[in-house]
Structure formats: structure tokens, C-alpha cells
C-alpha atoms as a PDB file:
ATOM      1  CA  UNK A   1     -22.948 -10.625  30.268  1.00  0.00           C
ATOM      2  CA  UNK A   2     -20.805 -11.058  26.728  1.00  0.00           C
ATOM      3  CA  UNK A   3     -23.804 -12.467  25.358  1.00  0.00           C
ATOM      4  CA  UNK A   4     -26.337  -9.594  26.490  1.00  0.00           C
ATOM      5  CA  UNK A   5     -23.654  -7.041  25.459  1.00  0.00           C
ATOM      6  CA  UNK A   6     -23.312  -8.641  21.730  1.00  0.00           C
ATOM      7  CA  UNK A   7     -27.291  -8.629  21.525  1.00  0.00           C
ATOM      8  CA  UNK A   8     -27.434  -4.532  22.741  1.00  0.00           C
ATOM      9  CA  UNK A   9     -24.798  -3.951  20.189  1.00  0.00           C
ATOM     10  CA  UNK A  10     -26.460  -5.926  17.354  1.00  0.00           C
ATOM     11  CA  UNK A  11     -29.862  -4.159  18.337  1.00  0.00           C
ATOM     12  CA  UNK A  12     -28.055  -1.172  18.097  1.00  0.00           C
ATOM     13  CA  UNK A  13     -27.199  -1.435  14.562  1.00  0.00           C
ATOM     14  CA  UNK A  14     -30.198  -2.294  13.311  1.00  0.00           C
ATOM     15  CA  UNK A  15     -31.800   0.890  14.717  1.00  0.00           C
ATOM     16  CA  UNK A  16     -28.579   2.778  13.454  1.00  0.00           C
ATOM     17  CA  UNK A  17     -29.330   1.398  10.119  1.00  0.00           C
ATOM     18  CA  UNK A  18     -32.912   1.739   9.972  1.00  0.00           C
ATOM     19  CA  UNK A  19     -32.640   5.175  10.772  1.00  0.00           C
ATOM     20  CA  UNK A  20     -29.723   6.130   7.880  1.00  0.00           C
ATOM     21  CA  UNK A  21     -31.667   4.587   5.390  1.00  0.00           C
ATOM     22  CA  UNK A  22     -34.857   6.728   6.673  1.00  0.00           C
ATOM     23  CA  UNK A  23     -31.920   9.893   6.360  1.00  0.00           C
ATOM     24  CA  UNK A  24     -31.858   9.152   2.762  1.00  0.00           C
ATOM     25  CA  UNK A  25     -28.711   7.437   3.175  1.00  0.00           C
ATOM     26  CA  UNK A  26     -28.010   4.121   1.161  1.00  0.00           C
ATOM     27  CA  UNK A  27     -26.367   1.173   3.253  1.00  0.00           C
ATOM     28  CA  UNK A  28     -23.368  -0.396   1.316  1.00  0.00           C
ATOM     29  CA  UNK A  29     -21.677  -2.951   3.985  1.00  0.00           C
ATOM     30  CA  UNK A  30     -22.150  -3.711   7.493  1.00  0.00           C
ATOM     31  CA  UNK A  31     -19.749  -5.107   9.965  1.00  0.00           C
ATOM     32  CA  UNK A  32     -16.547  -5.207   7.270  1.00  0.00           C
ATOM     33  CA  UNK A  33     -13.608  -5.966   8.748  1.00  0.00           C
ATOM     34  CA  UNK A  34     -10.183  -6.491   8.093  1.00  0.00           C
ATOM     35  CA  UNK A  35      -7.172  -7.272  10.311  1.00  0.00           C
ATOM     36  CA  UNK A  36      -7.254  -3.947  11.923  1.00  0.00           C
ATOM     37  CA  UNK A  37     -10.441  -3.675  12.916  1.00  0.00           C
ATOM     38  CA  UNK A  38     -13.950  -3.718  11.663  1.00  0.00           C
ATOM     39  CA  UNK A  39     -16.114  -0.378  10.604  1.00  0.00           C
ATOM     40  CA  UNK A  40     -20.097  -0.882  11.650  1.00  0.00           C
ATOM     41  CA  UNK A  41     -21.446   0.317   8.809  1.00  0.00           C
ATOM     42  CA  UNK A  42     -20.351   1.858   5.792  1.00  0.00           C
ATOM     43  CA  UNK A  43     -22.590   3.878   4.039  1.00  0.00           C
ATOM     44  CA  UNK A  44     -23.634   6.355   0.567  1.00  0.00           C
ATOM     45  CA  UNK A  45     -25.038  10.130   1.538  1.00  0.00           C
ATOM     46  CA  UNK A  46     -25.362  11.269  -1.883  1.00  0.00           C
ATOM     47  CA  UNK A  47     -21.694  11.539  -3.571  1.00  0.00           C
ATOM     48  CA  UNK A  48     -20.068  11.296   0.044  1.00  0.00           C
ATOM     49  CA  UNK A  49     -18.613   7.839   1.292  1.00  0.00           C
ATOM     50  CA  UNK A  50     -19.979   7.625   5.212  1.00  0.00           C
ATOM     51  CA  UNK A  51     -18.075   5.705   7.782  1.00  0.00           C
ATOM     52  CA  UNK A  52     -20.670   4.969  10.687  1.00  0.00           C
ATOM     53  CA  UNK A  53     -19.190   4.033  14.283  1.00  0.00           C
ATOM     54  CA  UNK A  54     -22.354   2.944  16.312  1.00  0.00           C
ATOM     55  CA  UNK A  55     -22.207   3.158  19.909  1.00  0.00           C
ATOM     56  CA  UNK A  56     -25.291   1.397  22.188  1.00  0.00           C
ATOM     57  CA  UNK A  57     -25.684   2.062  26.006  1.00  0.00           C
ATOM     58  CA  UNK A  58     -28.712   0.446  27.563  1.00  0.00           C
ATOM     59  CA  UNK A  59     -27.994   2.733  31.276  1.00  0.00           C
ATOM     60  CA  UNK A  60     -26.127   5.932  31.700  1.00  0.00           C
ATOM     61  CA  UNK A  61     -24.116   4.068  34.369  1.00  0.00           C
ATOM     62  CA  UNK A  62     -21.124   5.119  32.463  1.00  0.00           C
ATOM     63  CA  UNK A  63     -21.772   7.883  30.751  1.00  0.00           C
ATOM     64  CA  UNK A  64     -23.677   7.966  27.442  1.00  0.00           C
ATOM     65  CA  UNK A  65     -23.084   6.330  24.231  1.00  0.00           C
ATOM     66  CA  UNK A  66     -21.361   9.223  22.285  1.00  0.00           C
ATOM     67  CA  UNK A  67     -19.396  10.219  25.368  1.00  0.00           C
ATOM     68  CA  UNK A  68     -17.205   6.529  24.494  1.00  0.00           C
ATOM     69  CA  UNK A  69     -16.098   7.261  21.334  1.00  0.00           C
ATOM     70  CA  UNK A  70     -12.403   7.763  21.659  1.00  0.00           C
ATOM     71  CA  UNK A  71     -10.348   9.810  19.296  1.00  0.00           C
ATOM     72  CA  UNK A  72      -7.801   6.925  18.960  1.00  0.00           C
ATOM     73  CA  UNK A  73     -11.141   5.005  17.468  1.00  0.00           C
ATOM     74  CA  UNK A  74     -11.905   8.131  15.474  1.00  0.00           C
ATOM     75  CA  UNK A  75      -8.542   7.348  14.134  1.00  0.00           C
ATOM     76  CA  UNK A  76      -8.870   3.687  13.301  1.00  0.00           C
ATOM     77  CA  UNK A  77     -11.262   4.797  11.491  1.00  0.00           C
ATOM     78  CA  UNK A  78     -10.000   6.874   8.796  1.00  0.00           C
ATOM     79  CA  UNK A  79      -7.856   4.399   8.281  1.00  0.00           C
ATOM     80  CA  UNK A  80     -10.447   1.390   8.304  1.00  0.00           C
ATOM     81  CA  UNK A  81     -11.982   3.724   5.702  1.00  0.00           C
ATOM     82  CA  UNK A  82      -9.104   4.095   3.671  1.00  0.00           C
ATOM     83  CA  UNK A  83      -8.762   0.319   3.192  1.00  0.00           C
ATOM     84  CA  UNK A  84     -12.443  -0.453   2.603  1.00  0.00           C
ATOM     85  CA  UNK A  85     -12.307   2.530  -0.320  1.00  0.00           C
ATOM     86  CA  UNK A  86      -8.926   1.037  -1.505  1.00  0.00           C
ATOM     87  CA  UNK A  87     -10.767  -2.199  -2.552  1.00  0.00           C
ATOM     88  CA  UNK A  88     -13.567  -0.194  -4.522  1.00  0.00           C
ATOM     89  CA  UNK A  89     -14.307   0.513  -7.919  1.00  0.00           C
ATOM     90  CA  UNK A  90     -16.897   3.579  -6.600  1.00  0.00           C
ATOM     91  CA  UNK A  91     -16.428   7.027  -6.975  1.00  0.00           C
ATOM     92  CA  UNK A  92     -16.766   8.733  -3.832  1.00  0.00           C
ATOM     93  CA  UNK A  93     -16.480  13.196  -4.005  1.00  0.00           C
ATOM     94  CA  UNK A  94     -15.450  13.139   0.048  1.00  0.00           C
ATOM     95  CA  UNK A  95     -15.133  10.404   2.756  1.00  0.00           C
ATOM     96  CA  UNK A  96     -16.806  11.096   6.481  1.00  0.00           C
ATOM     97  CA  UNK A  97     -16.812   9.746   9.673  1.00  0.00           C
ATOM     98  CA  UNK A  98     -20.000   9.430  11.553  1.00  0.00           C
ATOM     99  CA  UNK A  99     -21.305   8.452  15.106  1.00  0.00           C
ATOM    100  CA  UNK A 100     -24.489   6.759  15.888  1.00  0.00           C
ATOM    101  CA  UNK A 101     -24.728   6.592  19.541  1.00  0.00           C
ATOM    102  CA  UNK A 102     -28.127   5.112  20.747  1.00  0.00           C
ATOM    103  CA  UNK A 103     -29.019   5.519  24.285  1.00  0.00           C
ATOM    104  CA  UNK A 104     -31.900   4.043  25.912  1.00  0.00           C
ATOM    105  CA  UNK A 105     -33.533   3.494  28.742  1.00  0.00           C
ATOM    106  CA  UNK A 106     -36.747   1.210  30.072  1.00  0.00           C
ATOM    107  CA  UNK A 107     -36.432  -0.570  26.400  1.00  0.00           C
ATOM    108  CA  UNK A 108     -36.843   3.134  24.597  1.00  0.00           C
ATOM    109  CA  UNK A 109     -33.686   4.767  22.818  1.00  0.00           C
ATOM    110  CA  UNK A 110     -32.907   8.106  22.032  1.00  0.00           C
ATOM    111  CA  UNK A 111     -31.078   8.430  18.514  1.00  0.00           C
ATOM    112  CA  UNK A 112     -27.582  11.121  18.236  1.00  0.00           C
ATOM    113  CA  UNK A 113     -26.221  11.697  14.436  1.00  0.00           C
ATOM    114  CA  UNK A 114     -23.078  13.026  14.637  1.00  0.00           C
ATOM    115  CA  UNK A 115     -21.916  14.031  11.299  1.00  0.00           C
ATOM    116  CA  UNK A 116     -17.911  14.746  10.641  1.00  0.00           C
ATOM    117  CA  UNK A 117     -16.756  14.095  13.992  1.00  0.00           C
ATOM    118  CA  UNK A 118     -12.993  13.775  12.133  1.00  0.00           C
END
């Protein structure tokens, strides 16, 4: 079950990624991490510095994708953010947090931007 779970999630942020850089947005890492946690994809909108949590459910069985973003995530982060900009030499105007949440079912997946969730 790990192993299907890791594939979903990788899946996941391909489409996520594909479909920011068809947005107009411009992909600068993927998967960072640090010791506190890891960010899914950070990203360029213009001047703004985009922080992208991607969430994958393959069954509404418990509730959909967006629905399991916690605030206490939300929270990690702005800080996960604020560590990733610390070790840049980029000028960014304003920092957001997104949410990709991709739900699917029967192999098909329905895409939700959420932009500024914190």
C-alpha cells in the first residue's frame, strides 16, 4: 500500500506541475527539503515566490484532496518557505502559499488551484 501511495503522490505532482507551468508559472525546485519538512514544489508567478502543497486522492473515501490540508501544514509551510528564500539570492515582491489538490476517479482527475490559502 506504501508503495501505491508514493506512486499516487508522485503522479500527483507531475500533473500539479504540468499544470503551473501551463498557468504561466515557472517551476524553480521540487521536493526541497530540509530537516523540518519538505515543500512539493516551489515555484515563480511573475514577481511572487509560490509555495505549492500538492495533495492527491485517488477515492473520496476520505474526503477530498483539499479537504486534508491542515492549518498546522499551512503553517509548516510559511516557515519551510522562509528557509528555502533564506538560502536565495532572488528577489521575490511577496511570498504565497498554494494548494494543488488533485482528485480523481476511474484514472481521471479533477484539478483545484487554491491561491493564498495563508
Amino acid at each position: 500500500m506504501g508503495a501505491a501511495k508514493d506512486e499516487l503522490g508522485r503522479a500527483g505532482e507531475e500533473m500539479a506541475a504540468g499544470y503551473l507551468v501551463g498557468e504561466g508559472m515557472e517551476i524553480l525546485a521540487r521536493n526541497w527539503r530540509c530537516r523540518e519538512g519538505e515543500i512539493d514544489i516551489v515555484a515563480r508567478d511573475g514577481a511572487v515566490l509560490v509555495v505549492v502543497e500538492v495533495r492527491t486522492r485517488s477515492s473520496g473515501a476520505y474526503g477530498s484532496a483539499f479537504a486534508s490540508v491542515t492549518e498546522a501544514k499551512l503553517a509548516r509551510l510559511r516557515r519551510l518557505g522562509a528557509r528555502w528564500l533564506a538560502g536565495q539570492f532572488q528577489w521575490f515582491a511577496s511570498v504565497r502559499i498554494d494548494v494543488v489538490a488533485l482528485d480523481g476517479f476511474a484514472g481521471t482527475f479533477s484539478i483545484r488551484h487554491e491561491k493564498g490559502v495563508f
